[in-house]
C-alpha atoms as a PDB file:
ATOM      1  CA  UNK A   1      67.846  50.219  15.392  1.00  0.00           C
ATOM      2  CA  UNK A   2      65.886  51.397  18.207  1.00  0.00           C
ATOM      3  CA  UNK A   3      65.204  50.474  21.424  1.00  0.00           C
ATOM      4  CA  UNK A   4      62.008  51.290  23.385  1.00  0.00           C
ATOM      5  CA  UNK A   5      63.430  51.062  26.828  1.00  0.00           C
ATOM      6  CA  UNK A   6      59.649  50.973  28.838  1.00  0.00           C
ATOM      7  CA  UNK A   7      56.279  49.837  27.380  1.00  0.00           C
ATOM      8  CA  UNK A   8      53.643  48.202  28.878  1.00  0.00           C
ATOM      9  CA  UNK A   9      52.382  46.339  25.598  1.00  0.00           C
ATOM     10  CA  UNK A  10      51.269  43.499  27.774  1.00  0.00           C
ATOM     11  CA  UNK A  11      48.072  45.709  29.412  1.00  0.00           C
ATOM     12  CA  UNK A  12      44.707  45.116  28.112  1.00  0.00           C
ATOM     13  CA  UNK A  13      44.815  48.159  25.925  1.00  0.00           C
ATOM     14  CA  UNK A  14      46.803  46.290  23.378  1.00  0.00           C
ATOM     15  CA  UNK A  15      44.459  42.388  23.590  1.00  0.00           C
ATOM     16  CA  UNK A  16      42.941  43.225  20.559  1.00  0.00           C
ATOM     17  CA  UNK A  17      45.879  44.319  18.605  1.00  0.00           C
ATOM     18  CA  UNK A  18      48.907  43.270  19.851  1.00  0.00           C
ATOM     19  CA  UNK A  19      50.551  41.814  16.433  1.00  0.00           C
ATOM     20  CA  UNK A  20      49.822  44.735  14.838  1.00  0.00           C
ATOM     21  CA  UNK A  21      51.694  46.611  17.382  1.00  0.00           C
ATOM     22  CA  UNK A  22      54.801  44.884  17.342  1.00  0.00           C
ATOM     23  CA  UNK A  23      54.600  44.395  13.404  1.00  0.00           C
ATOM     24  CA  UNK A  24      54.633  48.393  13.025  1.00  0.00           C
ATOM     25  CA  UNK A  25      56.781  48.739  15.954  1.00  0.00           C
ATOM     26  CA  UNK A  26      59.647  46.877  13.764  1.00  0.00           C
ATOM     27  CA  UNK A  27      58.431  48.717  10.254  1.00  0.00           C
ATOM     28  CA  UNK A  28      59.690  51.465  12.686  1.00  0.00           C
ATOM     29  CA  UNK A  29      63.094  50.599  13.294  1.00  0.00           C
ATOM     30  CA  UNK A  30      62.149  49.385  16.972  1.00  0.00           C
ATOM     31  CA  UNK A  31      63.534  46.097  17.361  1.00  0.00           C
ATOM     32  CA  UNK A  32      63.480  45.552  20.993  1.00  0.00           C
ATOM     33  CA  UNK A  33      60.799  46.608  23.215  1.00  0.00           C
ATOM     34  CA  UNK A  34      61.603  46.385  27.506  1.00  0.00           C
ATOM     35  CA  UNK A  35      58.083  45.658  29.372  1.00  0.00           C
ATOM     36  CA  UNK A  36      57.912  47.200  32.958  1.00  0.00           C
ATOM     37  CA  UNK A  37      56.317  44.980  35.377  1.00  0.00           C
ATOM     38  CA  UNK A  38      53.722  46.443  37.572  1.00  0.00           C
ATOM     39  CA  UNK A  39      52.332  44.784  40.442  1.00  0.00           C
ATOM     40  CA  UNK A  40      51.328  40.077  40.527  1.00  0.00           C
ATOM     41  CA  UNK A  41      47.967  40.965  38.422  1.00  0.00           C
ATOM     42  CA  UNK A  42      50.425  41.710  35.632  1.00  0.00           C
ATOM     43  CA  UNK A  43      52.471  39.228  35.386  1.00  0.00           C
ATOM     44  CA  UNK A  44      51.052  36.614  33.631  1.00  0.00           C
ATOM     45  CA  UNK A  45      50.464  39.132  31.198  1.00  0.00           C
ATOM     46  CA  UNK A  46      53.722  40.169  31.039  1.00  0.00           C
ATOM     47  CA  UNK A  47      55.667  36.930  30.746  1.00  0.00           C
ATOM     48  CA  UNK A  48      53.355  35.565  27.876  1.00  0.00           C
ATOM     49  CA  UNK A  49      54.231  38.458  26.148  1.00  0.00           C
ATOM     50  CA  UNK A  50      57.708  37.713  26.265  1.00  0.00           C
ATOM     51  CA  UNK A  51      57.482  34.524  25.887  1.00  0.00           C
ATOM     52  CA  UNK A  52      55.628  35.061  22.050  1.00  0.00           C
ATOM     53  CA  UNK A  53      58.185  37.481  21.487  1.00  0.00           C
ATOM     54  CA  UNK A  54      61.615  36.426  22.462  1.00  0.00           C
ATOM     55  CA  UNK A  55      64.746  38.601  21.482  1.00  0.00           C
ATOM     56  CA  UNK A  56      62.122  41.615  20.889  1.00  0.00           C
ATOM     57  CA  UNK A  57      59.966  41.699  24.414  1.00  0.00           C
ATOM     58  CA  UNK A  58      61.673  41.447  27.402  1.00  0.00           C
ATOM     59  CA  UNK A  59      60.557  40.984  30.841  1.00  0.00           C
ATOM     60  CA  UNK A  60      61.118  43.185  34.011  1.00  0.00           C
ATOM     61  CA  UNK A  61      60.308  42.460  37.673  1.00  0.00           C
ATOM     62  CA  UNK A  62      59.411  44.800  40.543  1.00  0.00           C
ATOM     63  CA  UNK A  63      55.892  46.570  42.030  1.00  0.00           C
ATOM     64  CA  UNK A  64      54.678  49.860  40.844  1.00  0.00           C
ATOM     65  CA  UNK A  65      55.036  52.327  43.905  1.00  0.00           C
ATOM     66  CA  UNK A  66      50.884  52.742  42.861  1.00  0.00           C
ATOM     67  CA  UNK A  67      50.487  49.099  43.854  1.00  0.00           C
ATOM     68  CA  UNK A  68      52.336  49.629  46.780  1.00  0.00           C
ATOM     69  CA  UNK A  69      48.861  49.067  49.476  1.00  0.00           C
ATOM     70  CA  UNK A  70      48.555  46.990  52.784  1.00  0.00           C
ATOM     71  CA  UNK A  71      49.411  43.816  50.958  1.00  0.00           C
ATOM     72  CA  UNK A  72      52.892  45.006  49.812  1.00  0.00           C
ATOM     73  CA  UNK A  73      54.156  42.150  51.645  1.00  0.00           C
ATOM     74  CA  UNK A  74      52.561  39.588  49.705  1.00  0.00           C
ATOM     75  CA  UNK A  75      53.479  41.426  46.644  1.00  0.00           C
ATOM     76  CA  UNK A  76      57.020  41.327  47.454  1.00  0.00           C
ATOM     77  CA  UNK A  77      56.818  37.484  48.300  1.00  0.00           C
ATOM     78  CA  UNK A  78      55.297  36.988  44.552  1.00  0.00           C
ATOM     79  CA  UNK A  79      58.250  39.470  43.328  1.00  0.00           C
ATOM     80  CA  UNK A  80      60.593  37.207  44.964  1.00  0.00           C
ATOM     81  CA  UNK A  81      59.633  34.161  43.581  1.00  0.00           C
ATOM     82  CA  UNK A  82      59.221  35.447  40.315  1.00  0.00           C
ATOM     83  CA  UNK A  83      62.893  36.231  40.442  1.00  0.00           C
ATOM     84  CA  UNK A  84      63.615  33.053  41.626  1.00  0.00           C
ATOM     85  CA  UNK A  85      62.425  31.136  38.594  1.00  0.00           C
ATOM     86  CA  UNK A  86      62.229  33.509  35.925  1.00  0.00           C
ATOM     87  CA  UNK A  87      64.817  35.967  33.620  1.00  0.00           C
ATOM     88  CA  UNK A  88      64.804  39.635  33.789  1.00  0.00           C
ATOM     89  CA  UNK A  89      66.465  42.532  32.362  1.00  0.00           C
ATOM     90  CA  UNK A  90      65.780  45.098  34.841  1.00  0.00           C
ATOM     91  CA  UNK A  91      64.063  45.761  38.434  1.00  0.00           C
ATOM     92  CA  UNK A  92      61.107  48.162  37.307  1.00  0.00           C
ATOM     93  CA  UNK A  93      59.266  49.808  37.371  1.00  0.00           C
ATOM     94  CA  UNK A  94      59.973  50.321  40.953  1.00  0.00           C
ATOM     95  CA  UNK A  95      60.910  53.778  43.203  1.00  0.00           C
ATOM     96  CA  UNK A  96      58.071  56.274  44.351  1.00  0.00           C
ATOM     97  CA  UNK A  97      55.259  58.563  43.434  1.00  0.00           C
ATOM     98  CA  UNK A  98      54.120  61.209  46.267  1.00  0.00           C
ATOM     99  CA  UNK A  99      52.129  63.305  43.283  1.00  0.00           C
ATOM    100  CA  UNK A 100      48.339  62.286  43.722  1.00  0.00           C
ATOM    101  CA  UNK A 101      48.360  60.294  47.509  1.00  0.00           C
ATOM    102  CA  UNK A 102      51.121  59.941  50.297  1.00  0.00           C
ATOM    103  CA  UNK A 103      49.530  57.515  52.341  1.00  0.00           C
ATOM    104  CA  UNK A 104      51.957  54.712  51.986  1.00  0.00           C
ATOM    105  CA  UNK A 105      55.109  56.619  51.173  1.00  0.00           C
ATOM    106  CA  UNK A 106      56.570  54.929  54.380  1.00  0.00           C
ATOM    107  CA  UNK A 107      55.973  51.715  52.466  1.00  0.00           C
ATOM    108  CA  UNK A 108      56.929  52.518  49.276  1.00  0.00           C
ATOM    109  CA  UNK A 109      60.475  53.663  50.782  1.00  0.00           C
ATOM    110  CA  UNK A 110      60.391  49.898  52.303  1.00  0.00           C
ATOM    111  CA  UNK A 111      59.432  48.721  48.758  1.00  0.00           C
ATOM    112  CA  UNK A 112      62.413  50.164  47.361  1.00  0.00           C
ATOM    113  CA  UNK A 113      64.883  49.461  50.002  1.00  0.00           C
ATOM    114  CA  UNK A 114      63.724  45.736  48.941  1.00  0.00           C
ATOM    115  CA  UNK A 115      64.361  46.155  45.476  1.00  0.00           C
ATOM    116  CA  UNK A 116      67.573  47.769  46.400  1.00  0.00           C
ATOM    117  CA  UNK A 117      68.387  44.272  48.307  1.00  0.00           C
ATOM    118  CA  UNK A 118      67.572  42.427  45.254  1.00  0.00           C
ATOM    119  CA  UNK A 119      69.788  44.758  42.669  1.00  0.00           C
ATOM    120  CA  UNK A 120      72.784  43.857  44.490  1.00  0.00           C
ATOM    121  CA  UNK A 121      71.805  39.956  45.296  1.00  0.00           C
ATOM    122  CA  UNK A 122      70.808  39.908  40.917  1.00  0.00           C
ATOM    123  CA  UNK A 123      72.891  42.148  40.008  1.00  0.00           C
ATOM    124  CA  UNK A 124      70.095  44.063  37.818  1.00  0.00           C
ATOM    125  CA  UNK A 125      69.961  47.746  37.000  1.00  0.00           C
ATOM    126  CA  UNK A 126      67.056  49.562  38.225  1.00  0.00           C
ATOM    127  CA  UNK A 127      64.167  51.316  36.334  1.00  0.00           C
ATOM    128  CA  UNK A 128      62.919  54.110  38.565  1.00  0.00           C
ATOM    129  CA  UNK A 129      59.659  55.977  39.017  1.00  0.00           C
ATOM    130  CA  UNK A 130      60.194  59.006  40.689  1.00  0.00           C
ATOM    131  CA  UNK A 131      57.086  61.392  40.719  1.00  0.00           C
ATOM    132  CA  UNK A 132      57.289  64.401  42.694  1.00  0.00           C
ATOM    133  CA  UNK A 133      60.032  61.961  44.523  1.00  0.00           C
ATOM    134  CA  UNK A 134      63.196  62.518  42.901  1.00  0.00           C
ATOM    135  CA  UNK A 135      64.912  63.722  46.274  1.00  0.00           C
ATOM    136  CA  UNK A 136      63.376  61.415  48.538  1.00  0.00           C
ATOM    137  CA  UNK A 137      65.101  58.317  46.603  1.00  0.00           C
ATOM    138  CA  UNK A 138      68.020  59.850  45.749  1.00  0.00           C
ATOM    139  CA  UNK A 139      68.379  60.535  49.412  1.00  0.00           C
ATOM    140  CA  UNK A 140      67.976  56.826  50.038  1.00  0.00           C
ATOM    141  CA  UNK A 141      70.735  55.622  47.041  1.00  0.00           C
ATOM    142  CA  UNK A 142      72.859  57.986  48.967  1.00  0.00           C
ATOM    143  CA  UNK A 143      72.904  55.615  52.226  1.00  0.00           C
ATOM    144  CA  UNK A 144      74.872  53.436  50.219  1.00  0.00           C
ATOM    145  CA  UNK A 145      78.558  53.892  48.807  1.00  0.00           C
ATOM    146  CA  UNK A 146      78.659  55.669  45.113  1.00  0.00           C
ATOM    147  CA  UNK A 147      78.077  54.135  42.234  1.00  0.00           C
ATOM    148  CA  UNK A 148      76.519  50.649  44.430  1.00  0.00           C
ATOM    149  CA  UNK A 149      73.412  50.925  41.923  1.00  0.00           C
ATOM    150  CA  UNK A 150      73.004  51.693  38.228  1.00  0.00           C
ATOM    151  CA  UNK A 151      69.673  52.124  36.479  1.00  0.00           C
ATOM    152  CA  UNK A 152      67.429  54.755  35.014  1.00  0.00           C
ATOM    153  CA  UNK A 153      65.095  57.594  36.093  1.00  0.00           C
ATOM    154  CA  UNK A 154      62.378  56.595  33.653  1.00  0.00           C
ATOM    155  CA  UNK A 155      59.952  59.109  31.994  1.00  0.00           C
ATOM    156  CA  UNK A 156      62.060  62.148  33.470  1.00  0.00           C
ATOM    157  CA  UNK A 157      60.437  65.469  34.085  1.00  0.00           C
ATOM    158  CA  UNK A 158      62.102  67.029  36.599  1.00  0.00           C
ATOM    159  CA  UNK A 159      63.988  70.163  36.631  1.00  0.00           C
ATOM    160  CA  UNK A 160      67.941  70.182  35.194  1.00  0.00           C
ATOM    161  CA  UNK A 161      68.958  70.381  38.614  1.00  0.00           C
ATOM    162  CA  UNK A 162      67.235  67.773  39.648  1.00  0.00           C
ATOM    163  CA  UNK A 163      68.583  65.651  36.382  1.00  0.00           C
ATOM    164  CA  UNK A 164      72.355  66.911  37.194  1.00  0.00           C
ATOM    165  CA  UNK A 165      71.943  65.076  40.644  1.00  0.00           C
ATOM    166  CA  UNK A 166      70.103  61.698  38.873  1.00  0.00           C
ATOM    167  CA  UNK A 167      73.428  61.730  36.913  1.00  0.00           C
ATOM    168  CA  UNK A 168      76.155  62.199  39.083  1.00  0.00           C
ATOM    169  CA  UNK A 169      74.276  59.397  41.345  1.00  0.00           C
ATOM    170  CA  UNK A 170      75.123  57.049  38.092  1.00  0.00           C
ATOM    171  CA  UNK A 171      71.585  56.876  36.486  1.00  0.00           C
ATOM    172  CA  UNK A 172      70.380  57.480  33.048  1.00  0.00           C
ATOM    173  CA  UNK A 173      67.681  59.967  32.275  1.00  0.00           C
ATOM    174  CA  UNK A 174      64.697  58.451  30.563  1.00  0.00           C
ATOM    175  CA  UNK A 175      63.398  60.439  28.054  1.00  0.00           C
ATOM    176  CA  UNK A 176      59.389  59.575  26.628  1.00  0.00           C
ATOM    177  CA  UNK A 177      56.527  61.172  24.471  1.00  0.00           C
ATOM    178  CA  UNK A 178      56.055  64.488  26.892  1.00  0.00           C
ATOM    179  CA  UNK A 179      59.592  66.089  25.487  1.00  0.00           C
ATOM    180  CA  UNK A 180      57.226  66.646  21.951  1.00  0.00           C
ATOM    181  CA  UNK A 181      54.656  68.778  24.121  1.00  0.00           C
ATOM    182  CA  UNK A 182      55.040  72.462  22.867  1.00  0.00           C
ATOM    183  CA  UNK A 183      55.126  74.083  26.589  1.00  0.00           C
ATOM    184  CA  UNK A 184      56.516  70.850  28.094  1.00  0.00           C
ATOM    185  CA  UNK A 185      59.888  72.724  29.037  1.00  0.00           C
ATOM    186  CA  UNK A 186      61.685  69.631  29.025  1.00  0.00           C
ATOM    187  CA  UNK A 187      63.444  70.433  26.007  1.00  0.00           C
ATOM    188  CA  UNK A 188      65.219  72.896  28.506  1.00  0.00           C
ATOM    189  CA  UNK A 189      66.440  70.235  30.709  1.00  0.00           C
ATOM    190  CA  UNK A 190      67.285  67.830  27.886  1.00  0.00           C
ATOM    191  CA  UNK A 191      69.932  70.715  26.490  1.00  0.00           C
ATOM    192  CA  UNK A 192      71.424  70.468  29.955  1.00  0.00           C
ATOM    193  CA  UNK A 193      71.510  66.399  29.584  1.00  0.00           C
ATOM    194  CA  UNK A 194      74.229  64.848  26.987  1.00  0.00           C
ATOM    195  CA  UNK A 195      72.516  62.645  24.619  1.00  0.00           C
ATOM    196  CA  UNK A 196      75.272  59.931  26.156  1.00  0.00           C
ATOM    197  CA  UNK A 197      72.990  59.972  29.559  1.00  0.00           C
ATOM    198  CA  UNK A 198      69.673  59.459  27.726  1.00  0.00           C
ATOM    199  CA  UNK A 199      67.585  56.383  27.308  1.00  0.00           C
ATOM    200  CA  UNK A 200      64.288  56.576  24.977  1.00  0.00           C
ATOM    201  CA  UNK A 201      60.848  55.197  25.909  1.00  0.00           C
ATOM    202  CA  UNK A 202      56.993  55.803  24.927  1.00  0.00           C
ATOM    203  CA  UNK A 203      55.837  54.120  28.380  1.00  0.00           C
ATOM    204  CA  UNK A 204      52.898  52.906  26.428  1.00  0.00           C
ATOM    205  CA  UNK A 205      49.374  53.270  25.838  1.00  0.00           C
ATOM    206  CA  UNK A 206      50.407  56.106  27.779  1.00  0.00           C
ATOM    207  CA  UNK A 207      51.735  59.833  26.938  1.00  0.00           C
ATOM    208  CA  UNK A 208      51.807  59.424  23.236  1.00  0.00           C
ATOM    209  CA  UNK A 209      53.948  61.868  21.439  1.00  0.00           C
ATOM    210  CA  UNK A 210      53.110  64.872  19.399  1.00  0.00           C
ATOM    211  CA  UNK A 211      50.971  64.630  16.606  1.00  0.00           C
ATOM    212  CA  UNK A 212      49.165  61.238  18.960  1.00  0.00           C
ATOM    213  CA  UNK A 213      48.866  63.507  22.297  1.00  0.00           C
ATOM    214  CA  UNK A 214      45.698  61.777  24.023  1.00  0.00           C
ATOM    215  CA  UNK A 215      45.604  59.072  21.918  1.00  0.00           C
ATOM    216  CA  UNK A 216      47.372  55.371  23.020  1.00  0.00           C
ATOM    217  CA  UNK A 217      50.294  55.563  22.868  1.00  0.00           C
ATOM    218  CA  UNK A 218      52.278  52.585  20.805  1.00  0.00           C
ATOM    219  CA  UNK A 219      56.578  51.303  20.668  1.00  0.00           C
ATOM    220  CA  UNK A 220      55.800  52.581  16.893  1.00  0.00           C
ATOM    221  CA  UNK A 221      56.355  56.845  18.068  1.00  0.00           C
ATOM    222  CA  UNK A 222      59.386  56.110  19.410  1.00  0.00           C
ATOM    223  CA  UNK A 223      60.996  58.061  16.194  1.00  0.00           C
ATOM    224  CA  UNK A 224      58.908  61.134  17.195  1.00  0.00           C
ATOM    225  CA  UNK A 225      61.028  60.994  20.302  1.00  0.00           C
ATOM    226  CA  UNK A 226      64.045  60.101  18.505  1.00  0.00           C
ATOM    227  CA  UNK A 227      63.381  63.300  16.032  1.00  0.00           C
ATOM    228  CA  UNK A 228      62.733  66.079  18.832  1.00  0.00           C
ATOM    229  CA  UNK A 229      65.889  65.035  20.591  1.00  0.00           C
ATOM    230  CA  UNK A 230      67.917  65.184  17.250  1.00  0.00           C
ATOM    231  CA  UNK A 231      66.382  68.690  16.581  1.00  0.00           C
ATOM    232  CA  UNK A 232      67.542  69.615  20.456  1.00  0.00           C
ATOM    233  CA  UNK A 233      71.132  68.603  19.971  1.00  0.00           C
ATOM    234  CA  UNK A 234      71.650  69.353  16.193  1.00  0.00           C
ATOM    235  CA  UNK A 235      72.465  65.438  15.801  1.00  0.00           C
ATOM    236  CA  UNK A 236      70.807  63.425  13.067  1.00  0.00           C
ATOM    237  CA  UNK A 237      68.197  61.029  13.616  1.00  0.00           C
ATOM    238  CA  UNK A 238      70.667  57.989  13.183  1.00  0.00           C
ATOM    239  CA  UNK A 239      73.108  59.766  15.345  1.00  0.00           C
ATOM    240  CA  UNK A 240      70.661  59.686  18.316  1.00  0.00           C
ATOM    241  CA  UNK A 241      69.541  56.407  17.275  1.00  0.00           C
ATOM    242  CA  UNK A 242      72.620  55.112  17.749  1.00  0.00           C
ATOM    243  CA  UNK A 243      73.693  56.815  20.804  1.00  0.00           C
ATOM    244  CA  UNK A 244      70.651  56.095  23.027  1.00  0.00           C
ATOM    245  CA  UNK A 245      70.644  52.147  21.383  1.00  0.00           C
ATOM    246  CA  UNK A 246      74.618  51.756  22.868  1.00  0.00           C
ATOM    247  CA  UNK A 247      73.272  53.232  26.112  1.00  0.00           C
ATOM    248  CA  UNK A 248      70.117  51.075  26.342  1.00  0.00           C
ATOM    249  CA  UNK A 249      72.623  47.979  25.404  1.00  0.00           C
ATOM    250  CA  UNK A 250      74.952  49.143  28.158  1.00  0.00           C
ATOM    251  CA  UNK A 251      72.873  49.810  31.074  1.00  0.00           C
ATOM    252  CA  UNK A 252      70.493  46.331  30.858  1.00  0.00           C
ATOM    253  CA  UNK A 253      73.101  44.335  29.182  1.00  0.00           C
ATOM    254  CA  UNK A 254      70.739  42.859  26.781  1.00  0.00           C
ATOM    255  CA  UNK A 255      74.014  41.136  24.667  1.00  0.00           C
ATOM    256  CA  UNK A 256      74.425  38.506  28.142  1.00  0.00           C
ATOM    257  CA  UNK A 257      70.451  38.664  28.050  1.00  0.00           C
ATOM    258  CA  UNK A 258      69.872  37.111  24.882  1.00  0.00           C
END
């Protein structure tokens, strides 16, 4: 069994198709599929989706640090009250990105001090975005005592260095379809990584795997993922299969979920 641990399956990319996908998603070996939540336009989009597909799709809660804007304050009101009446595995996809535009990191950081708030009031593991911003929030986990917050550093391509400090903060690495790319070089921080720290994803319709690269991406490719990372570690398929499906059932708890 395998678990795609972030897919955004409920985005209009997938309206026309969406059986289909989860139908060869499961001819896959993909039984469970975790949807990030982006930002309030999403939601409703998100929680039909789980609610069609219960035990397979579940549901996160948080707002993308690219929906972070003036309004963030009415976005975390909505996030709120989501978590008020609703179920959720994770908090995600939450954290920062300072690659394209840094004019609200200051309230991004504020963003994810709130989501910190609500990880320890929920007791939810995080799901992290962290581009070109691995430091900055690991420097803000740090203001709290070790080990106060578990989660993952989704779609990971930092350096090992910067992976060696995402694990000894507690967090998994999150591994996606980039790790395929011939001159990705992440296959050189995944050797530094043990397979027990690694969560899969295919953050769909984006970053599909070799032989899909530039095409949208789909929960079915997780194997392609599953395949490079048992070539890396000299493991079979099954064997990272079933390592990365204990960690994913670990870290979200998804036996108390279901």
């Amino acid at each position: 069994m395998l678990i795609d641990t972030h897919a955004h399956l409920f985005l209009e990319n997938f309206d026309q198709d969406i059986a289909e996908v989860i139908e060869h998603a499961r001819q896959k070996g993909v039984e469970m599929i975790l949807l990030p939540h982006i930002d309030s336009e999403s939601t409703q989009a998100m929680l039909h989706l789980s609610f069609r597909y219960p035990g397979i799709c579940f549901p996160m809660m948080g707002l993308h640090p690219g929906s972070v804007e003036e309004n963030y304050e009415d976005e975390l009101d909505q996030m709120q009250k989501n978590l008020k009446n609703h179920k959720f595995i994770a908090l995600g996809e939450i954290g920062m990105d300072l690659y394209w535009d840094k004019t609200f990191r200051q309230e991004q950081e504020i963003v994810f001090r709130k989501h910190l708030e609500w990880a320890k009031e929920y007791n939810l593991p995080l799901v992290i975005h962290s581009r070109n911003a691995v430091d900055e929030l690991l420097k803000i986990l740090a203001d709290f005592p070790p080990r106060t917050f578990r989660g993952v550093f989704h779609s990971f391509t930092g350096s090992l260095e910067e992976a060696s400090k995402v694990l000894r903060a507690g967090f998994y690495i999150g591994i996606g379809g980039i790790i395929t790319f011939k001159n990705s070089g992440l296959d050189k921080m995944a050797l530094g990584v043990k397979p027990e720290n690694i969560l899969i994803e295919t953050d769909s319709p984006f970053l599909a795997p070799d032989p899909f690269r530039g095409k949208r991406n789909e929960s079915a490719y997780l194997p392609y993922i599953v395949e490079k990372l048992a070539e890396l570690y000299g493991l079979t398929f099954n064997e990272v299969a079933d390592i990365t499906t204990a960690n994913a059932y670990k870290l979200f708890d998804i036996k108390a979920f279901k």
